[in-house]
C-alpha atoms as a PDB file:
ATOM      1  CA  UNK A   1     141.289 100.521  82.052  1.00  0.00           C
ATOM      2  CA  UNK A   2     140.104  97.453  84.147  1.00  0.00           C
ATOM      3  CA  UNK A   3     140.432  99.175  87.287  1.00  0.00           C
ATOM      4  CA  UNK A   4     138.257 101.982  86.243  1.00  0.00           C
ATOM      5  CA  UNK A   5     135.752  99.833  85.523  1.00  0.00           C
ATOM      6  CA  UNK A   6     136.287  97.617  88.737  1.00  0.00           C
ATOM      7  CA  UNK A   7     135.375 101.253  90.385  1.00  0.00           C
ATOM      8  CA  UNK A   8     132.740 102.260  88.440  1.00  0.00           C
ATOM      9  CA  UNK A   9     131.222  98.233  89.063  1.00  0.00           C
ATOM     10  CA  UNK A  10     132.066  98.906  92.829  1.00  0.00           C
ATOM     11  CA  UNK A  11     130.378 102.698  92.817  1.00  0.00           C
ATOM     12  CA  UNK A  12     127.249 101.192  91.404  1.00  0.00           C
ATOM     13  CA  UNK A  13     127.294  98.504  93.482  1.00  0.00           C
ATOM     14  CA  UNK A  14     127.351 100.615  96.690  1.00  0.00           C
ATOM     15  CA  UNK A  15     124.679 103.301  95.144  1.00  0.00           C
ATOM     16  CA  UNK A  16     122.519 100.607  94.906  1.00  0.00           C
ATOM     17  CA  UNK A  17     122.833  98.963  98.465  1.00  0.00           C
ATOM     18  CA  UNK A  18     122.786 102.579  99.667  1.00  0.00           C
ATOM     19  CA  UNK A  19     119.423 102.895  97.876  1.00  0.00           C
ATOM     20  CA  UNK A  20     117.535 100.026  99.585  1.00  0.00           C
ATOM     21  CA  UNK A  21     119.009 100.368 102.663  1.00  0.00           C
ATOM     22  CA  UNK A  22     117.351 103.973 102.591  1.00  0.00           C
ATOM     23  CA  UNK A  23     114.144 102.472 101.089  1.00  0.00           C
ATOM     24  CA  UNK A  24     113.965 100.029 104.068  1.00  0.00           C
ATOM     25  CA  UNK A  25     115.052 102.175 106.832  1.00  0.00           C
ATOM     26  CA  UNK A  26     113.469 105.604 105.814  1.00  0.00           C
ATOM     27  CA  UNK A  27     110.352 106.660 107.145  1.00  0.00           C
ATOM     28  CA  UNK A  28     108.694 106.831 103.477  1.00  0.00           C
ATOM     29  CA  UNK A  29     104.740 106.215 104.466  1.00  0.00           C
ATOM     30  CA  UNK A  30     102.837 109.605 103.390  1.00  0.00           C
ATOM     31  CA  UNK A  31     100.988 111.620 106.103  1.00  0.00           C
ATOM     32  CA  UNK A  32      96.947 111.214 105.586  1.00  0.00           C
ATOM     33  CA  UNK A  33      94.455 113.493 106.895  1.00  0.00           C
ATOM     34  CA  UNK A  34      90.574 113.470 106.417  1.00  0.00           C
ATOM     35  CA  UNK A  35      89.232 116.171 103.754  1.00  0.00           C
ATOM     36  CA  UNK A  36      86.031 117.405 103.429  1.00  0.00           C
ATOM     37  CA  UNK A  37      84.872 119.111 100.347  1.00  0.00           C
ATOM     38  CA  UNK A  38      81.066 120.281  99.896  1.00  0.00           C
ATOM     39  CA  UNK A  39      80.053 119.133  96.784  1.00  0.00           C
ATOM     40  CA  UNK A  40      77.086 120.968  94.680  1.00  0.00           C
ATOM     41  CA  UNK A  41      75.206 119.031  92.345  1.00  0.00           C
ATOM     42  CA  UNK A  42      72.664 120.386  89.816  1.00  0.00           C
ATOM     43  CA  UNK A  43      69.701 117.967  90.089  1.00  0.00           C
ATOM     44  CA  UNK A  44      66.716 119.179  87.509  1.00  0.00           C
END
């Protein structure tokens, strides 16, 4: 029972460095581009 939760502890472990190592290495910045929407408003 103690080494299946060594490998669990390990899995998690590595799941987790796998995680920020993808946060830090992965291009995650969102591509931007300039809308224009004509807006109508009902002045009285």
């Amino acid at each position: 029972m103690g080494r299946l939760i060594k490998a669990v502890l390990v899995l998690v472990v590595l799941g987790f460095a796998g995680l920020v190592g993808y946060a830090y290495l992965a291009d995650l910045s969102p591509d931007s581009a300039e809308v224009k929407v004509p807006v109508t408003l009902n002045a009285d």
